[in-house]
C-alpha atoms as a PDB file:
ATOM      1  CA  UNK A   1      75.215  67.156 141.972  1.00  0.00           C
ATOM      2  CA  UNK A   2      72.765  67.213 138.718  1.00  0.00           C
ATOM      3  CA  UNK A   3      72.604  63.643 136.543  1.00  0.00           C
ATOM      4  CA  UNK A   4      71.948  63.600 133.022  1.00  0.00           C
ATOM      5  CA  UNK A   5      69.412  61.429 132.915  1.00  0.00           C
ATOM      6  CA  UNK A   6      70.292  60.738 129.251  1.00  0.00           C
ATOM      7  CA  UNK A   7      73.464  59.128 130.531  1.00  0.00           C
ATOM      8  CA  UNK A   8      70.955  56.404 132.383  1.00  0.00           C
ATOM      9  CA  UNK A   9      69.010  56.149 129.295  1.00  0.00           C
ATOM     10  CA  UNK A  10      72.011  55.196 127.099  1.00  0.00           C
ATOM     11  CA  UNK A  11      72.201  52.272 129.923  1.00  0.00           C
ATOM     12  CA  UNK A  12      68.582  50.618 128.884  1.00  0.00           C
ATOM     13  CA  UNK A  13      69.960  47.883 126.459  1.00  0.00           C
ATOM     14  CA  UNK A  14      65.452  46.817 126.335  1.00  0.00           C
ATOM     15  CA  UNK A  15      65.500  43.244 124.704  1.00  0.00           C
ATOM     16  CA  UNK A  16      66.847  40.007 125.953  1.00  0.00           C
ATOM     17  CA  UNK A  17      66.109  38.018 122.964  1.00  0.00           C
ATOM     18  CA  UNK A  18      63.759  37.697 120.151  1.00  0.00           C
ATOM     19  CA  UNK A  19      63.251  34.429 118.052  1.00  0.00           C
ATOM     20  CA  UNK A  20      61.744  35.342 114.392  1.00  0.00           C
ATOM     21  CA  UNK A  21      62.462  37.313 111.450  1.00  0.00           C
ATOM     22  CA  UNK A  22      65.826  37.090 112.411  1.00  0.00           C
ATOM     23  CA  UNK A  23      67.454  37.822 108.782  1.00  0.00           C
ATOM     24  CA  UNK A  24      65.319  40.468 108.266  1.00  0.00           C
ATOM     25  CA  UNK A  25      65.741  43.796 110.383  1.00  0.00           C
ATOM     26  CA  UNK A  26      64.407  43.847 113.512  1.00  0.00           C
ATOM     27  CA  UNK A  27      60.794  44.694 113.814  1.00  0.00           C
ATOM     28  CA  UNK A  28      60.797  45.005 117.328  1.00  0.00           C
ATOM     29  CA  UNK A  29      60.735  48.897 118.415  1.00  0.00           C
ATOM     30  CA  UNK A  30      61.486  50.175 121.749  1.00  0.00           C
ATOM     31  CA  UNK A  31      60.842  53.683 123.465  1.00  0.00           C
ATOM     32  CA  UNK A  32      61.498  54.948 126.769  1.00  0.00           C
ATOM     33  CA  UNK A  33      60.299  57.531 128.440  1.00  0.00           C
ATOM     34  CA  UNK A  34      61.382  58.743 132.087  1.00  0.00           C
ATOM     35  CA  UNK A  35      59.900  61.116 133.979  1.00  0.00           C
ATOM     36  CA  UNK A  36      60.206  62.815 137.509  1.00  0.00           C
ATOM     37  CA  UNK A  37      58.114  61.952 140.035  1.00  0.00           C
ATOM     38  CA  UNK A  38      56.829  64.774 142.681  1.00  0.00           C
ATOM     39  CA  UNK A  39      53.473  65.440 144.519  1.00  0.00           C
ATOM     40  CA  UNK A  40      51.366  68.306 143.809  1.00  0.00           C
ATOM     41  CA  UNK A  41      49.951  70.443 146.908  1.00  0.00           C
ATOM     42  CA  UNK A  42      46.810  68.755 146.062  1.00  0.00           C
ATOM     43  CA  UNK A  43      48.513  65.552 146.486  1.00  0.00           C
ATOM     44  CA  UNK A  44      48.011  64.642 142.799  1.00  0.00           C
ATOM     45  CA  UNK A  45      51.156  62.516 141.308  1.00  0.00           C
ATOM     46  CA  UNK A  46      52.893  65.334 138.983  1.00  0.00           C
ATOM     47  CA  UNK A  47      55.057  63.414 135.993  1.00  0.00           C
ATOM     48  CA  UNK A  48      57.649  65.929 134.408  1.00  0.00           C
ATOM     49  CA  UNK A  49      59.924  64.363 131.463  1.00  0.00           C
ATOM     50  CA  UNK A  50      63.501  64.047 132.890  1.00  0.00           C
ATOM     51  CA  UNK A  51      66.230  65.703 131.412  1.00  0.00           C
ATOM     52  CA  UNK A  52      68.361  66.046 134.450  1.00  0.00           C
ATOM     53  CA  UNK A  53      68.079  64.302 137.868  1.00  0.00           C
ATOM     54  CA  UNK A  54      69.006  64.844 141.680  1.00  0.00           C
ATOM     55  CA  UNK A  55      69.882  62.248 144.539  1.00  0.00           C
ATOM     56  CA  UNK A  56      67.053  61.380 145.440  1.00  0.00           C
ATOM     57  CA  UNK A  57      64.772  62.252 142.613  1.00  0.00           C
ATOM     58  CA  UNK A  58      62.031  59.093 142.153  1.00  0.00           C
ATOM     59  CA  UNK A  59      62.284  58.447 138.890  1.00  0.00           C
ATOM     60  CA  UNK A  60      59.375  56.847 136.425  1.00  0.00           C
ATOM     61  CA  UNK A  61      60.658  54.659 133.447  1.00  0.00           C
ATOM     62  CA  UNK A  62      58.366  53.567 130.784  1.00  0.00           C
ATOM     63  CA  UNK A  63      58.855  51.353 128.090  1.00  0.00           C
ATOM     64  CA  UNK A  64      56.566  50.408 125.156  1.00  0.00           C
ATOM     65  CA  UNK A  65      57.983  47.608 122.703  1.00  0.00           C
ATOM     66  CA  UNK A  66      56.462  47.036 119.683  1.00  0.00           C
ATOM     67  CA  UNK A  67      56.262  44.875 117.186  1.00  0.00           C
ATOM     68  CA  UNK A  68      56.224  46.213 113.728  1.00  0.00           C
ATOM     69  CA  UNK A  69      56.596  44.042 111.512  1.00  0.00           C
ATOM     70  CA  UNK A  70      53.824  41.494 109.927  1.00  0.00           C
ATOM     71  CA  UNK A  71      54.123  38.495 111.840  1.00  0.00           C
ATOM     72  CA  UNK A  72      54.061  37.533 115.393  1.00  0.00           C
ATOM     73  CA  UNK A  73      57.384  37.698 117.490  1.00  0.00           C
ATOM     74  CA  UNK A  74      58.077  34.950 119.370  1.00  0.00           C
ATOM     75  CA  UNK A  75      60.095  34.238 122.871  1.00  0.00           C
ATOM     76  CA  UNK A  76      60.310  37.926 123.433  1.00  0.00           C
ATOM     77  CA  UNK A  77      61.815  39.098 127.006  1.00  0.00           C
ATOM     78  CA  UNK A  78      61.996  42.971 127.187  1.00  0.00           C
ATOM     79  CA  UNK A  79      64.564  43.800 129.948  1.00  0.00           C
ATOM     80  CA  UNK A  80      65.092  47.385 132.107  1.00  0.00           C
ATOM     81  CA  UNK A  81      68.261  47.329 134.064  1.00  0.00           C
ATOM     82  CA  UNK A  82      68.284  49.215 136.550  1.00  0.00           C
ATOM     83  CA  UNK A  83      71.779  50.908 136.575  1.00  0.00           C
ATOM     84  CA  UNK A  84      73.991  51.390 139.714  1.00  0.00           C
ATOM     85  CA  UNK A  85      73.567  54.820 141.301  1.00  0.00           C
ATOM     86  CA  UNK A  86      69.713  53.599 141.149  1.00  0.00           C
ATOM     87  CA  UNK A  87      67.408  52.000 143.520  1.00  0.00           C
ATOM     88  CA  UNK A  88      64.264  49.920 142.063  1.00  0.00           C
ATOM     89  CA  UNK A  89      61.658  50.762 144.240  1.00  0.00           C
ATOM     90  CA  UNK A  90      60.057  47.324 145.232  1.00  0.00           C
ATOM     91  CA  UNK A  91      56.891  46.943 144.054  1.00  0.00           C
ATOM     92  CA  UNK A  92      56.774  49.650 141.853  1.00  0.00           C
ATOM     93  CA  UNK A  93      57.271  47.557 138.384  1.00  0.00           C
ATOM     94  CA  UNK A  94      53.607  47.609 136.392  1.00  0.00           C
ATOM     95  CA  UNK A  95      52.983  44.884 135.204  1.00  0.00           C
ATOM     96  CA  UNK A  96      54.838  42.480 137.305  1.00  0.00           C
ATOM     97  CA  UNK A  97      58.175  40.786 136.282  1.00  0.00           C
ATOM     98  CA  UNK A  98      58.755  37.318 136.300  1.00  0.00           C
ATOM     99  CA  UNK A  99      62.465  37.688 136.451  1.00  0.00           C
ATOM    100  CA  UNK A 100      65.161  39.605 138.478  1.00  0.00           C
ATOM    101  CA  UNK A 101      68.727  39.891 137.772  1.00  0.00           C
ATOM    102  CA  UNK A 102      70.984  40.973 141.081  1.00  0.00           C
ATOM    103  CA  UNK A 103      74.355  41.477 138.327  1.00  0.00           C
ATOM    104  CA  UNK A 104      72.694  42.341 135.316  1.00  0.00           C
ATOM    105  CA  UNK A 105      73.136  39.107 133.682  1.00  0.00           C
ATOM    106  CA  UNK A 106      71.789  36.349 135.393  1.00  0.00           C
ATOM    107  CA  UNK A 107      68.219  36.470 135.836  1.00  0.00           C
ATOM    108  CA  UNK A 108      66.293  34.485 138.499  1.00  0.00           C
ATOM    109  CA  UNK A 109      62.130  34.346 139.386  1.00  0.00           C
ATOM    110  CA  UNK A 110      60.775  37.613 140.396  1.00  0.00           C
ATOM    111  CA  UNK A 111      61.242  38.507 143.898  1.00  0.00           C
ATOM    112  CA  UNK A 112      64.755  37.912 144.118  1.00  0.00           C
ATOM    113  CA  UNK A 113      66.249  35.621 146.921  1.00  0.00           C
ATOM    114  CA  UNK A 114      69.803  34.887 148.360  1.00  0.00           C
ATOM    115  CA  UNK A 115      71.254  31.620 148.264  1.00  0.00           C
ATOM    116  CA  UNK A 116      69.805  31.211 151.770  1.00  0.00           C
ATOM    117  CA  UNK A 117      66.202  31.660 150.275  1.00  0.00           C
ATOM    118  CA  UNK A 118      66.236  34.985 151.825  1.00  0.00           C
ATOM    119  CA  UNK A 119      64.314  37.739 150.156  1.00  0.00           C
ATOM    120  CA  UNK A 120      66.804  40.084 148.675  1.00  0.00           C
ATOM    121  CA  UNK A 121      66.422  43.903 149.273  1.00  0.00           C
ATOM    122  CA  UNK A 122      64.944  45.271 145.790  1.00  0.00           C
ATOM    123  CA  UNK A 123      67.670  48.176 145.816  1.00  0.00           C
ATOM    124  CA  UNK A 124      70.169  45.810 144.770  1.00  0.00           C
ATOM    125  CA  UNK A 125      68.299  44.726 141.843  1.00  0.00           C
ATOM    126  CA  UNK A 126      69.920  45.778 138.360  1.00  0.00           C
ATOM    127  CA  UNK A 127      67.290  44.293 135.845  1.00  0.00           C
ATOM    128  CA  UNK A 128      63.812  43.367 135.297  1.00  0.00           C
ATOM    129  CA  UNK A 129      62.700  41.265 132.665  1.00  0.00           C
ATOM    130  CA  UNK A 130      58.955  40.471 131.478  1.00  0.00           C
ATOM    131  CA  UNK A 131      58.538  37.063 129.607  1.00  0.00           C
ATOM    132  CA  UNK A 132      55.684  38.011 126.541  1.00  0.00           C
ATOM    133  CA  UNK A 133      55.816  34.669 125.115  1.00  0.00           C
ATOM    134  CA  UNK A 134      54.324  36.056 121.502  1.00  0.00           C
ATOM    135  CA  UNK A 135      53.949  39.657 120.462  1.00  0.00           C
ATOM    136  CA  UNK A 136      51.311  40.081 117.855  1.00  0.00           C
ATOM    137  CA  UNK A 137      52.074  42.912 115.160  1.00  0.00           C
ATOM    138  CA  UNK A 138      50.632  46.374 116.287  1.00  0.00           C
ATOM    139  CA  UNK A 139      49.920  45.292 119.846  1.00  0.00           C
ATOM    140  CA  UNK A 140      52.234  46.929 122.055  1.00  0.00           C
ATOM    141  CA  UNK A 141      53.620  46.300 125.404  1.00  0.00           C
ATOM    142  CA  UNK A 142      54.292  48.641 127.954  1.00  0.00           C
ATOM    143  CA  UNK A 143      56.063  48.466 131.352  1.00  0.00           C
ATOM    144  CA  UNK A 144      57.405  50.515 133.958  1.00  0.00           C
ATOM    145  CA  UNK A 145      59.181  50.633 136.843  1.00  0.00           C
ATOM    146  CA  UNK A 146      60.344  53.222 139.789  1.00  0.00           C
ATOM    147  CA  UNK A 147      63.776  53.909 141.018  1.00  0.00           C
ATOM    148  CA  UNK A 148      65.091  56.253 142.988  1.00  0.00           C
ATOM    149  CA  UNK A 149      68.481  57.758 142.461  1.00  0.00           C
ATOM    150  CA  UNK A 150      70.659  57.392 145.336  1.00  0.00           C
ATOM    151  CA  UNK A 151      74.340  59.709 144.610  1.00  0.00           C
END
């Protein structure tokens, strides 16, 4: 069975919270990209835009956030969930979270462990969140992450 990959898209709410300019409209932009991931005979990494994904497809998503308004944004936390029928790919996040959300909602430090202290497998994670601190105006911020679809 095919998957609209729009249909995950429409899933990638990108911004946990933003702290300035907050009566004014939002200056904070977001665009994501996804792309399918295969190997080339050569063994070259082959990125095709995604308009339609398979089980098991390895899937790219890339997000750029930027700031365009005329003064810095502060406390800004861009966020990619990771929707179910998806399986991050551990490792695979450029640059590094710091935080991991196992429901979507609640966010703990980046790996993810149980309430054992166990590591937690990163297929069950269903967000990623980066902590920017400050975004200057017209310096973007871009992150990605891997995840393969599973049914």
């Amino acid at each position: 069975m095919k998957y609209p990959v729009y249909c995950m898209l429409a899933c990638l709410g990108l911004l946990s919270s933003v702290s300035a300019l907050s009566a004014q409209a939002d200056p904070l932009v977001a665009q994501i990209d996804a792309y399918i991931v295969t190997t080339a005979p050569d063994q070259a990494e082959v990125l095709k835009l995604a308009e339609v994904a398979n089980p098991g497809d390895m899937i790219l998503y890339r997000a750029t956030f930027e700031n365009q308004g005329e003064v810095a944004l502060d406390a800004v936390k861009p966020i990619i969930p990771i929707p179910v029928g998806l399986a991050y790919v551990g490792g695979s996040a450029k640059p590094e979270p710091k935080e991991v959300s196992l429901d979507g909602t609640n966010f703990q430090p980046y790996p993810a462990v149980n309430q054992l202290g166990e590591s937690v497998a990163p297929s069950a994670y269903r967000a990623l969140r980066w902590d920017l601190g400050t975004l200057k105006a017209d310096a973007p911020f871009t992150a990605e992450l891997r995840a393969k679809l599973i049914n």
